[in-house]
ModelCIF file with pLDDT and N, C-alpha, C, O atoms, coordinates in Angstrom:
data_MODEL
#
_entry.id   MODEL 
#
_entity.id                         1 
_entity.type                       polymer 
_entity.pdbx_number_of_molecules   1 
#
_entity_poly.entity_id                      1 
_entity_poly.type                           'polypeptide(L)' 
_entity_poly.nstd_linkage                   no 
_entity_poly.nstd_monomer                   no 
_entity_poly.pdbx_seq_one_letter_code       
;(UNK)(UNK)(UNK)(UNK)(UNK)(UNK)(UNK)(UNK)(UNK)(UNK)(UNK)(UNK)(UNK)(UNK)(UNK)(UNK)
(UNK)(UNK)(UNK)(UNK)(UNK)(UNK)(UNK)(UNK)(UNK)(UNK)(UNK)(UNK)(UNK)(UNK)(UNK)(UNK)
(UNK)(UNK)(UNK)(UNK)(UNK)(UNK)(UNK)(UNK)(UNK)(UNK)(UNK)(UNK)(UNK)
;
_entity_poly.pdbx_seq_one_letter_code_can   XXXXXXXXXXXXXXXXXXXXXXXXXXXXXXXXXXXXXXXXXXXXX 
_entity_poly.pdbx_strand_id                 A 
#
loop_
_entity_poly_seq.entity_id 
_entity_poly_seq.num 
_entity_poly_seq.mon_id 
_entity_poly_seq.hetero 
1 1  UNK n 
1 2  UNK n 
1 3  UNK n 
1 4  UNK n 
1 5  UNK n 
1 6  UNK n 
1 7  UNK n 
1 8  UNK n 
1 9  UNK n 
1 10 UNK n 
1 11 UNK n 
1 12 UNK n 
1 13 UNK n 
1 14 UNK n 
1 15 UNK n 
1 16 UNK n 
1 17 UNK n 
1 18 UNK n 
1 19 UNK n 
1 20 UNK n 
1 21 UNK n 
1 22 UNK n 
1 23 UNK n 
1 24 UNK n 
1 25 UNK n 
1 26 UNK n 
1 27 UNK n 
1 28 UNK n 
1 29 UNK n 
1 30 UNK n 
1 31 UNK n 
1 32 UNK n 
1 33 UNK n 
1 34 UNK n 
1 35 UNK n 
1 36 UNK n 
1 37 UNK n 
1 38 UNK n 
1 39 UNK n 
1 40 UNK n 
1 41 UNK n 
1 42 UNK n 
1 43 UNK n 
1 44 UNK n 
1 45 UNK n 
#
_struct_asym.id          A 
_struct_asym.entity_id   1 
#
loop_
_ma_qa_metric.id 
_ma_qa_metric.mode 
_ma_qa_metric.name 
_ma_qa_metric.software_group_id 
_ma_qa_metric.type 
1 global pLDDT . pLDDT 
2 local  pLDDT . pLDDT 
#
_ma_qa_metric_global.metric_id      1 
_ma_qa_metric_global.metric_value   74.13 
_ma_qa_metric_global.model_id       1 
_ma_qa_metric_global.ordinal_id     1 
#
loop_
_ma_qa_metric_local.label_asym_id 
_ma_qa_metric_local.label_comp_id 
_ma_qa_metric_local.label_seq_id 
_ma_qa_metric_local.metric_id 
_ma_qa_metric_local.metric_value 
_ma_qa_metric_local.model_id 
_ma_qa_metric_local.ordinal_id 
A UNK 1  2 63.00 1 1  
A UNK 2  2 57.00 1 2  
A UNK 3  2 58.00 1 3  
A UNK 4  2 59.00 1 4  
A UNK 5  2 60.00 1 5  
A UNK 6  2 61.00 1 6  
A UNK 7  2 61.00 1 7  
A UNK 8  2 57.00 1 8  
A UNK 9  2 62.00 1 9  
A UNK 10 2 60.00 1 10 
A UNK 11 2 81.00 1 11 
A UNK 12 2 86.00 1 12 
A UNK 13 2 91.00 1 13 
A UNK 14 2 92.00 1 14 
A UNK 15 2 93.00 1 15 
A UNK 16 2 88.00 1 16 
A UNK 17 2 85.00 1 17 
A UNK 18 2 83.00 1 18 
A UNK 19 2 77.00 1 19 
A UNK 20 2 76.00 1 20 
A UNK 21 2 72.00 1 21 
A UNK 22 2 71.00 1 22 
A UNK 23 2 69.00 1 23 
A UNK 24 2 69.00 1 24 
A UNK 25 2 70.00 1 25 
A UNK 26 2 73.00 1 26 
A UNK 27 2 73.00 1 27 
A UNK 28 2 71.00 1 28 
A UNK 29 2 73.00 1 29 
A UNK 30 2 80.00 1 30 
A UNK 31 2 77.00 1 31 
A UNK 32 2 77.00 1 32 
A UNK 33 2 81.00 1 33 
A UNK 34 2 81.00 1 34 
A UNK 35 2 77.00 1 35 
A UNK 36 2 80.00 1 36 
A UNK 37 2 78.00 1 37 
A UNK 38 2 77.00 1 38 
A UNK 39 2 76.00 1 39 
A UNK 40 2 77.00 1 40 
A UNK 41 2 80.00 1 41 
A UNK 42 2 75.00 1 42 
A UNK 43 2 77.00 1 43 
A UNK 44 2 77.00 1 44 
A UNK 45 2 75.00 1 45 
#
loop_
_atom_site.group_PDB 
_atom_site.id 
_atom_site.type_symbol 
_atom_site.label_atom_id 
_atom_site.label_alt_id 
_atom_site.label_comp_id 
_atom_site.label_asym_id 
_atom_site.label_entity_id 
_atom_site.label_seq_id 
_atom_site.pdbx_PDB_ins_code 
_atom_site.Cartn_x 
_atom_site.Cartn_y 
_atom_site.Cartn_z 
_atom_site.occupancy 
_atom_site.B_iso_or_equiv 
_atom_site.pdbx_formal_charge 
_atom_site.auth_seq_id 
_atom_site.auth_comp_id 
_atom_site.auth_asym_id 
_atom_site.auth_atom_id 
_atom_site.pdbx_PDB_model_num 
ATOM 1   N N  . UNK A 1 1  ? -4.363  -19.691 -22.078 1.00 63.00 ? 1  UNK A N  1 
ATOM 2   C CA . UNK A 1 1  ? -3.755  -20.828 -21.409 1.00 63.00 ? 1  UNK A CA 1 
ATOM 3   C C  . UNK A 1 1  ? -3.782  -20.640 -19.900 1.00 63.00 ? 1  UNK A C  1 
ATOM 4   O O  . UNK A 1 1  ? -3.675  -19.588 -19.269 1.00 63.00 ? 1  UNK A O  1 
ATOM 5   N N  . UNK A 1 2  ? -3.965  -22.006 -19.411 1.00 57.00 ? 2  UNK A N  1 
ATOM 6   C CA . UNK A 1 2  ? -3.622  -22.028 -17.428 1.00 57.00 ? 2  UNK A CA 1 
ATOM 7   C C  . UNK A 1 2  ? -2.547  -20.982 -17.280 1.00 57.00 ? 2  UNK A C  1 
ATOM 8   O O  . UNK A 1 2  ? -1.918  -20.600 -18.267 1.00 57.00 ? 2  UNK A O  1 
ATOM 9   N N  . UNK A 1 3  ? -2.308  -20.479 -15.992 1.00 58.00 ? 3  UNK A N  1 
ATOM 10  C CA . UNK A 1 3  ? -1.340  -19.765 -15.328 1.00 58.00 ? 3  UNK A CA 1 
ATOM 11  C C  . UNK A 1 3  ? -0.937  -19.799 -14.416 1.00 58.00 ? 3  UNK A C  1 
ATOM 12  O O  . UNK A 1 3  ? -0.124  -19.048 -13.876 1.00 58.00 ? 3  UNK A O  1 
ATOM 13  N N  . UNK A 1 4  ? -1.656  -21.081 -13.916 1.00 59.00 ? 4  UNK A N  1 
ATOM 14  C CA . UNK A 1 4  ? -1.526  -21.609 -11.882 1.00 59.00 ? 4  UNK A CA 1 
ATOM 15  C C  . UNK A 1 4  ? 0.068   -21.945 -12.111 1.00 59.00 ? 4  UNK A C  1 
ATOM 16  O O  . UNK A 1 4  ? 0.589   -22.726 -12.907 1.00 59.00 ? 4  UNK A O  1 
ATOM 17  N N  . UNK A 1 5  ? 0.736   -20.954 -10.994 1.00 60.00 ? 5  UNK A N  1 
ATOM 18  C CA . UNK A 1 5  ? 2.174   -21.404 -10.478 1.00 60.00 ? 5  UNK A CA 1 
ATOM 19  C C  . UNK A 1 5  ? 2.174   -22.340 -9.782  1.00 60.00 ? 5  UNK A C  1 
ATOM 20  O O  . UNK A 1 5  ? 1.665   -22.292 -8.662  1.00 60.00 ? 5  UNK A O  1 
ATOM 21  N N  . UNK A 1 6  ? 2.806   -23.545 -10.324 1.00 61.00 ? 6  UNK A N  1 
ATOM 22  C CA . UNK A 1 6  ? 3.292   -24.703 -9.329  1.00 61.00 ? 6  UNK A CA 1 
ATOM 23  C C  . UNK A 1 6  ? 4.942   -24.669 -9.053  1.00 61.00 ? 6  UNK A C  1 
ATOM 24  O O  . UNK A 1 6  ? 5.733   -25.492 -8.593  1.00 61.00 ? 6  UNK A O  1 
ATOM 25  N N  . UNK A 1 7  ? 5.056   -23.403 -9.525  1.00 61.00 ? 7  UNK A N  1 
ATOM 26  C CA . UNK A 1 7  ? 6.644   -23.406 -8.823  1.00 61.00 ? 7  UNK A CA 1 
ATOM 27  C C  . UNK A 1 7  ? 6.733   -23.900 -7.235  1.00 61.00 ? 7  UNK A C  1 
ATOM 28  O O  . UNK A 1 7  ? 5.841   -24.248 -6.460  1.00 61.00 ? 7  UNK A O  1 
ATOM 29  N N  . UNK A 1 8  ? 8.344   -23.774 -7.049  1.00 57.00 ? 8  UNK A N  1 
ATOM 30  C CA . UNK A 1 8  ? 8.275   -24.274 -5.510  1.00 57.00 ? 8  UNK A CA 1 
ATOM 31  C C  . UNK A 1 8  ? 8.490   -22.713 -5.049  1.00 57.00 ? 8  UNK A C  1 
ATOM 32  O O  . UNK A 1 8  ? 9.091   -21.867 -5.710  1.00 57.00 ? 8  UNK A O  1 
ATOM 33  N N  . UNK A 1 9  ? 7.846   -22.509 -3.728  1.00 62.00 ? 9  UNK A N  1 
ATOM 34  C CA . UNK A 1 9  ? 7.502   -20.807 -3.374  1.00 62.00 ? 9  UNK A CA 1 
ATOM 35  C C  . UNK A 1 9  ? 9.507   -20.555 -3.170  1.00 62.00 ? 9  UNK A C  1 
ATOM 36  O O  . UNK A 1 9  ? 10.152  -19.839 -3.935  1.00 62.00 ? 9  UNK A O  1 
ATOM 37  N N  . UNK A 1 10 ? 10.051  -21.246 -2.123  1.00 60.00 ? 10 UNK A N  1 
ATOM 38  C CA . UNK A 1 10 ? 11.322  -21.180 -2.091  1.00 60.00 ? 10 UNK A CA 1 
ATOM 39  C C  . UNK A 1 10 ? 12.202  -20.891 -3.616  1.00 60.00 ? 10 UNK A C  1 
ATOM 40  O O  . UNK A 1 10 ? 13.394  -20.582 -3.608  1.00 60.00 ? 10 UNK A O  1 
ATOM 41  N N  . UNK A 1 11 ? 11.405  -21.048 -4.873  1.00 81.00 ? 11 UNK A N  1 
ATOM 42  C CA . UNK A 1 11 ? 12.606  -20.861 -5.403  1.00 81.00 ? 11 UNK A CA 1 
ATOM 43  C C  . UNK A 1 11 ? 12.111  -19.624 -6.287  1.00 81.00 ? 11 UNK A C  1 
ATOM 44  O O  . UNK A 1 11 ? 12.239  -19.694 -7.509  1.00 81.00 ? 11 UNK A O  1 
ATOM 45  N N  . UNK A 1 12 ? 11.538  -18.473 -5.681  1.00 86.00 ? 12 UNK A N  1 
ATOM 46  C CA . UNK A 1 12 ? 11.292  -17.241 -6.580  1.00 86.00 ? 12 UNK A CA 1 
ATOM 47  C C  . UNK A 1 12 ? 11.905  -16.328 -5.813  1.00 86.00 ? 12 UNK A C  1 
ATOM 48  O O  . UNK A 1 12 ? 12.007  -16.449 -4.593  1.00 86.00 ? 12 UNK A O  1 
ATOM 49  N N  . UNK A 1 13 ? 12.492  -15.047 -6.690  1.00 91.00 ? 13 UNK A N  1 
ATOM 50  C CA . UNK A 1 13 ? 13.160  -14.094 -6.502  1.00 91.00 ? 13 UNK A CA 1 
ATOM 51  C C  . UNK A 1 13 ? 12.181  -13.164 -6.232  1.00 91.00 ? 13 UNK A C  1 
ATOM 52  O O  . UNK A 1 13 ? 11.228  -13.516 -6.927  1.00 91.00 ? 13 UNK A O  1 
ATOM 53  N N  . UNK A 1 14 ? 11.883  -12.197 -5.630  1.00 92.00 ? 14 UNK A N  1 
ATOM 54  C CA . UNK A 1 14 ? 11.537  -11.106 -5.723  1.00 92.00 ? 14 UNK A CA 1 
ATOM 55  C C  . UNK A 1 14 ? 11.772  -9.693  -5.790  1.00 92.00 ? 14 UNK A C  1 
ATOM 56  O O  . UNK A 1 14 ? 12.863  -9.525  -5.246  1.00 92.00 ? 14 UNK A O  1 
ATOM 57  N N  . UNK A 1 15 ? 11.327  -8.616  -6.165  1.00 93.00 ? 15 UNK A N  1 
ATOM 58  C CA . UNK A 1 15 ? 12.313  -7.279  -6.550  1.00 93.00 ? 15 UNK A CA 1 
ATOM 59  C C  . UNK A 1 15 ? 10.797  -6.340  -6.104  1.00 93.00 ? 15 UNK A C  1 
ATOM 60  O O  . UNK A 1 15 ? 9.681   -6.191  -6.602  1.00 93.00 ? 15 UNK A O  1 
ATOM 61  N N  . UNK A 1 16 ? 11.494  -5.870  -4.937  1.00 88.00 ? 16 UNK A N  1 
ATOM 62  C CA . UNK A 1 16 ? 10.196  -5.245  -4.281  1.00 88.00 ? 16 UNK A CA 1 
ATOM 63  C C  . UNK A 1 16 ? 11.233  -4.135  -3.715  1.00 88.00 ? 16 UNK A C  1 
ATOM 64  O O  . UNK A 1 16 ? 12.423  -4.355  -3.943  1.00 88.00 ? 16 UNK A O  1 
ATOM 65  N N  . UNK A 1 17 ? 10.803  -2.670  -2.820  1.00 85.00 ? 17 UNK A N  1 
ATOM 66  C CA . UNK A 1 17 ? 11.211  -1.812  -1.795  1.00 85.00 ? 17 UNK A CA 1 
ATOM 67  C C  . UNK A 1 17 ? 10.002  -1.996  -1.075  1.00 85.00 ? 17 UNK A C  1 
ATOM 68  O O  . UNK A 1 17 ? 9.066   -2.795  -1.036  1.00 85.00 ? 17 UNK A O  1 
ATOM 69  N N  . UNK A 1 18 ? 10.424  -0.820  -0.451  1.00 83.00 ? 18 UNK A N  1 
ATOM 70  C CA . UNK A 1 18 ? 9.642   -0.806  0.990   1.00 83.00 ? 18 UNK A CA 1 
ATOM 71  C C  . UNK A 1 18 ? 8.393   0.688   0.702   1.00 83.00 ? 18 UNK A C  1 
ATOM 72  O O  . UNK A 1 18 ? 8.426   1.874   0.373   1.00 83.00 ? 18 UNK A O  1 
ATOM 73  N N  . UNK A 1 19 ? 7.495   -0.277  1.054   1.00 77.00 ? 19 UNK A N  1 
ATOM 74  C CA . UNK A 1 19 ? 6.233   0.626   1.201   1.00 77.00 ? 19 UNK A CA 1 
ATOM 75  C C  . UNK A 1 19 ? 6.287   1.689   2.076   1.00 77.00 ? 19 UNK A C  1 
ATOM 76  O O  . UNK A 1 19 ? 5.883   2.760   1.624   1.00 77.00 ? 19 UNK A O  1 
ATOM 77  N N  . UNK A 1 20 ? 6.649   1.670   3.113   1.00 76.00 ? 20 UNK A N  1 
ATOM 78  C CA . UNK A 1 20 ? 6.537   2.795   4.436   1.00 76.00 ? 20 UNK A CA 1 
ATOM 79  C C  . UNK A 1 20 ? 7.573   3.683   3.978   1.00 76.00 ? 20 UNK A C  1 
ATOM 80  O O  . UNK A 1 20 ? 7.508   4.818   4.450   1.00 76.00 ? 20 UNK A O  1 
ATOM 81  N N  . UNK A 1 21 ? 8.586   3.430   3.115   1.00 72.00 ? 21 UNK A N  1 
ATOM 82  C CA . UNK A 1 21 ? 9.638   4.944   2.977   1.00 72.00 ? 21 UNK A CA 1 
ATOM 83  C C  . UNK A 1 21 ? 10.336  5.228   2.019   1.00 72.00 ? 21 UNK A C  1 
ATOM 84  O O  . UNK A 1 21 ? 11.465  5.701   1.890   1.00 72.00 ? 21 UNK A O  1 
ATOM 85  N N  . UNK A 1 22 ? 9.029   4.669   0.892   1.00 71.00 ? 22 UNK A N  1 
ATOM 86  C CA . UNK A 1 22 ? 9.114   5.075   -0.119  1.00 71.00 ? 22 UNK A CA 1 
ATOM 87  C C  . UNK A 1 22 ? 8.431   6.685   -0.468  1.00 71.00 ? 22 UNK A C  1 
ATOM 88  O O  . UNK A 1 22 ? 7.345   6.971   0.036   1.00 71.00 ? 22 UNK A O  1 
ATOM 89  N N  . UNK A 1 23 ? 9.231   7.792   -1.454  1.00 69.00 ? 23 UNK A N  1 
ATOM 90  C CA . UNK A 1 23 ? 7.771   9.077   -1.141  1.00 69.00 ? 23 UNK A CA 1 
ATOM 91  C C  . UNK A 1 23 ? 7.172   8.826   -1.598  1.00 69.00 ? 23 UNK A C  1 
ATOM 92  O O  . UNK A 1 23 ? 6.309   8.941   -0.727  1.00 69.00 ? 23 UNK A O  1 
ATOM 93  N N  . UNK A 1 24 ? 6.455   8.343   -2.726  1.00 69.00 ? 24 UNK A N  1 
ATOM 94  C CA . UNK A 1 24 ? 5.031   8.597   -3.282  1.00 69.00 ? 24 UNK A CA 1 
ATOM 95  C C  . UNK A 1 24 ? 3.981   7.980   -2.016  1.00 69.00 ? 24 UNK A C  1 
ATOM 96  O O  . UNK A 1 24 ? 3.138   8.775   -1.599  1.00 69.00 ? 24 UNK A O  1 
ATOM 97  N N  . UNK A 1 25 ? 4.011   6.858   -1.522  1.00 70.00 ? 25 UNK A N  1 
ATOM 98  C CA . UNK A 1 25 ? 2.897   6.009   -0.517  1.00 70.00 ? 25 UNK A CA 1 
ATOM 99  C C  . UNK A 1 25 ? 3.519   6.919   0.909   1.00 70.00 ? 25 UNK A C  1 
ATOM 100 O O  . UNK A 1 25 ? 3.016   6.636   1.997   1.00 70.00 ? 25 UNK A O  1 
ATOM 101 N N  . UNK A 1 26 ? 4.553   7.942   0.855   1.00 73.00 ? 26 UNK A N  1 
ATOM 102 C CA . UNK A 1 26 ? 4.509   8.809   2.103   1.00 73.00 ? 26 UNK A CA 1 
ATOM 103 C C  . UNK A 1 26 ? 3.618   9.806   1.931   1.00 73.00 ? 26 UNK A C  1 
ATOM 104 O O  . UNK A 1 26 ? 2.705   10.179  2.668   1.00 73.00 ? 26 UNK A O  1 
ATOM 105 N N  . UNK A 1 27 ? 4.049   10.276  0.671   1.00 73.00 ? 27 UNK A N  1 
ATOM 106 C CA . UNK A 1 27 ? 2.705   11.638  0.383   1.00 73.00 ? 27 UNK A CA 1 
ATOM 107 C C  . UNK A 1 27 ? 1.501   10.890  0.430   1.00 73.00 ? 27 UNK A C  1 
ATOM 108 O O  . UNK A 1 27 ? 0.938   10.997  1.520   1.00 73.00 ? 27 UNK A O  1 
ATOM 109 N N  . UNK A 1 28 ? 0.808   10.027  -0.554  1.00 71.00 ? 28 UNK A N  1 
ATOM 110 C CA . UNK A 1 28 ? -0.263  9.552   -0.733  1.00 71.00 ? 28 UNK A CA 1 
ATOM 111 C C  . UNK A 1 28 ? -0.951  9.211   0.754   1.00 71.00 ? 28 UNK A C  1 
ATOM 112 O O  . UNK A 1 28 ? -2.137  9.537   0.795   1.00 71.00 ? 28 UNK A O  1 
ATOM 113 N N  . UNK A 1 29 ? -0.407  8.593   2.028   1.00 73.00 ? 29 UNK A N  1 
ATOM 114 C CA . UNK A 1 29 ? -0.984  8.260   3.105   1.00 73.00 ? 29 UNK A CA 1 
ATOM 115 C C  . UNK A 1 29 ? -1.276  9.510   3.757   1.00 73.00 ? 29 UNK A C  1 
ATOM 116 O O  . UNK A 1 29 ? -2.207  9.626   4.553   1.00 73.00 ? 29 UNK A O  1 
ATOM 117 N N  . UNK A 1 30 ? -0.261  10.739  3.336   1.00 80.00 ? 30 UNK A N  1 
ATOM 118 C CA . UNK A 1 30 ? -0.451  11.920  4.248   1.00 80.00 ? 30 UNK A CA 1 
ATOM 119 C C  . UNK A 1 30 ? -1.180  12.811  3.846   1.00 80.00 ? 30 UNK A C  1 
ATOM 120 O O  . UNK A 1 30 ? -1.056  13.900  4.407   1.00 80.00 ? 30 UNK A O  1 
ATOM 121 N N  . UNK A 1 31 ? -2.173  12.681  2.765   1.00 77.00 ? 31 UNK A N  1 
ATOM 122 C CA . UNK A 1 31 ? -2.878  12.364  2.188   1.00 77.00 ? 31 UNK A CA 1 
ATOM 123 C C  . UNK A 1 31 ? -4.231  12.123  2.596   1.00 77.00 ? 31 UNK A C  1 
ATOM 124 O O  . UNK A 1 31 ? -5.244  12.744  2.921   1.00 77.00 ? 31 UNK A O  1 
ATOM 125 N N  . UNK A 1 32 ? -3.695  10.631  2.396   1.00 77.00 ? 32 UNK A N  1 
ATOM 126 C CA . UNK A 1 32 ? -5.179  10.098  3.293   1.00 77.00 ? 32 UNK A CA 1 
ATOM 127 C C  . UNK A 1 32 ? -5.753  10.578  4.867   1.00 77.00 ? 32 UNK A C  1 
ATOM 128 O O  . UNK A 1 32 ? -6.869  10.917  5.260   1.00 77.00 ? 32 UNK A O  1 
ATOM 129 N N  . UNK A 1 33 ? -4.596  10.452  5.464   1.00 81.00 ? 33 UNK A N  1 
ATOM 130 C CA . UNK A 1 33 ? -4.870  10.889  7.010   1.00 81.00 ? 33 UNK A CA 1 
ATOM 131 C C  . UNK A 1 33 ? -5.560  12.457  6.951   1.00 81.00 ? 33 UNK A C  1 
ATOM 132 O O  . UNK A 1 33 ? -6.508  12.806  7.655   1.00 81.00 ? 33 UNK A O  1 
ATOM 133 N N  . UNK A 1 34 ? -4.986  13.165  6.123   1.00 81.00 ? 34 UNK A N  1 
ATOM 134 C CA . UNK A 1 34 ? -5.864  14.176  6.193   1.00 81.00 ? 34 UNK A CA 1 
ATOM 135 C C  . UNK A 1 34 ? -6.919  14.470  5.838   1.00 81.00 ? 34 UNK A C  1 
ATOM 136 O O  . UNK A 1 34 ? -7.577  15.203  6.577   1.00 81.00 ? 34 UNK A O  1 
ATOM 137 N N  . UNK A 1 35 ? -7.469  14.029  4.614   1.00 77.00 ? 35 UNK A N  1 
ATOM 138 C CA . UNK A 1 35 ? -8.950  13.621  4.443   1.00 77.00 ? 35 UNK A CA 1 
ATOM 139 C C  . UNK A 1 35 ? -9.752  13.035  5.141   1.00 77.00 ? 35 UNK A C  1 
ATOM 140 O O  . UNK A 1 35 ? -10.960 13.246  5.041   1.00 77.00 ? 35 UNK A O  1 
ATOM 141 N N  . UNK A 1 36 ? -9.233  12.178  5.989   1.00 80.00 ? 36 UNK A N  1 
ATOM 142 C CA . UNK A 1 36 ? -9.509  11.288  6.967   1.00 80.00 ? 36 UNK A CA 1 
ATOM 143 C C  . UNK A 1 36 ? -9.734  12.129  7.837   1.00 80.00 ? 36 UNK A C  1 
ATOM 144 O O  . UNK A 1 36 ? -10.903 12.441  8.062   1.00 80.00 ? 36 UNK A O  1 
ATOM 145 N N  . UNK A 1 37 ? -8.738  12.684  8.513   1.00 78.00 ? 37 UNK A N  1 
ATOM 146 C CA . UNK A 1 37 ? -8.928  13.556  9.704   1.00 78.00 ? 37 UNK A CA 1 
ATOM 147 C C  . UNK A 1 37 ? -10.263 14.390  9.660   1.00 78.00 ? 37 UNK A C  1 
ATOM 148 O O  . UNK A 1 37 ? -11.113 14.428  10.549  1.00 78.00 ? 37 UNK A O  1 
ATOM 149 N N  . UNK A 1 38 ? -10.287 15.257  8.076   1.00 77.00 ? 38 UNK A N  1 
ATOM 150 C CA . UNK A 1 38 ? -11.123 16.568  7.929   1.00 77.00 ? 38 UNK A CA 1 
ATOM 151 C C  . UNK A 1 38 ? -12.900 16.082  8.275   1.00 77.00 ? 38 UNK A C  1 
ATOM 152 O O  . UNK A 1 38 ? -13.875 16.541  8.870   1.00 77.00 ? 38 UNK A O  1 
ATOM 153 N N  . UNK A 1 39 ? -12.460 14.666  7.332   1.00 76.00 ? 39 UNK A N  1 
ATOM 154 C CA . UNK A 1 39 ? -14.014 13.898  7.589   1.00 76.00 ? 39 UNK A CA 1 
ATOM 155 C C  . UNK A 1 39 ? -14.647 13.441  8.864   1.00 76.00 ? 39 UNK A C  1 
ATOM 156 O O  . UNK A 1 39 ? -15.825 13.470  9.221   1.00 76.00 ? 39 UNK A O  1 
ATOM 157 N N  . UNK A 1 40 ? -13.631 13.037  9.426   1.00 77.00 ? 40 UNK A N  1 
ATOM 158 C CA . UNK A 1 40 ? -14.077 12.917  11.375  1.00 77.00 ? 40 UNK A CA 1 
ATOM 159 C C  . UNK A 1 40 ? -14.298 14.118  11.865  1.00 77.00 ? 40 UNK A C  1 
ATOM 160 O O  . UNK A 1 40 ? -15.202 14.124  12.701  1.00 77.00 ? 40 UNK A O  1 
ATOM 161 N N  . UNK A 1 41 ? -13.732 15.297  11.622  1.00 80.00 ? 41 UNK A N  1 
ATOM 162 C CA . UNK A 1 41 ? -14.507 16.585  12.696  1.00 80.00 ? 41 UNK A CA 1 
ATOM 163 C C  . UNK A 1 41 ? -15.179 17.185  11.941  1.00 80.00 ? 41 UNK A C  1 
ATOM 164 O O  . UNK A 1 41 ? -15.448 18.247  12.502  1.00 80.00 ? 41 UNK A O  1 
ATOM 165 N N  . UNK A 1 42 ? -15.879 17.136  10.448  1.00 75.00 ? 42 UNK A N  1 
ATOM 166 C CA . UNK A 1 42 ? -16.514 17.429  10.085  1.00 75.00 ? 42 UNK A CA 1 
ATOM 167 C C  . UNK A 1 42 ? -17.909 16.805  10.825  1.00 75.00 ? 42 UNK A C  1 
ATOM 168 O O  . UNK A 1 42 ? -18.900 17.507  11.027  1.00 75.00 ? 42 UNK A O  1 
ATOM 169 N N  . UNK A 1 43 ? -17.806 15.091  11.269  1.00 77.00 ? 43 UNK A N  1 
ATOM 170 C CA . UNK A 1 43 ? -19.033 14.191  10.865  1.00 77.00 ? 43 UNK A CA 1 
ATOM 171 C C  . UNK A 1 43 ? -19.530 14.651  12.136  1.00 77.00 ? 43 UNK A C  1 
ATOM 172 O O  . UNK A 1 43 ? -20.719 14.897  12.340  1.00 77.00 ? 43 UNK A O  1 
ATOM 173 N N  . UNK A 1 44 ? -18.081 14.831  13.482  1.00 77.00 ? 44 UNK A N  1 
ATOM 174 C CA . UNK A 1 44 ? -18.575 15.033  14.493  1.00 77.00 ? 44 UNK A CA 1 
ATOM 175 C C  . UNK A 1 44 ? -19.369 16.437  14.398  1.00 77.00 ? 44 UNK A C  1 
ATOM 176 O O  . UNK A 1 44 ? -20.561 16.489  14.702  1.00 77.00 ? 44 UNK A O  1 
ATOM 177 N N  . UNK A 1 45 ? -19.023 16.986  14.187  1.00 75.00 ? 45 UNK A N  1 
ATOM 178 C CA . UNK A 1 45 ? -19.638 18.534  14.001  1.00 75.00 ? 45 UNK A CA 1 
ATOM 179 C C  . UNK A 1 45 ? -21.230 18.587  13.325  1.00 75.00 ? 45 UNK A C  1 
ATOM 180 O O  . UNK A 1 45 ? -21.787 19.669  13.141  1.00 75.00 ? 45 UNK A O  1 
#
């Protein structure tokens, strides 16, 4: 069956936290930056 929401946007709840300070997406980015990092002075090198 269809699934297009024609709700009105004003009338939904949402149940979210916060990305930036939550730990798992703190570890996971710190994380990334370091892979990140290792791969830039590797590429430069």
């Amino acid at each position: 069956q269809d699934a297009t929401n024609n709700d009105d946007p004003e009338s939904i709840v949402f149940f979210k936290g916060n990305p930036i300070l939550s730990f798992s997406p703190i570890m996971a980015w710190t994380l990334i930056a370091c892979a990140s990092y290792l791969g830039y002075i590797m590429i430069q090198r």
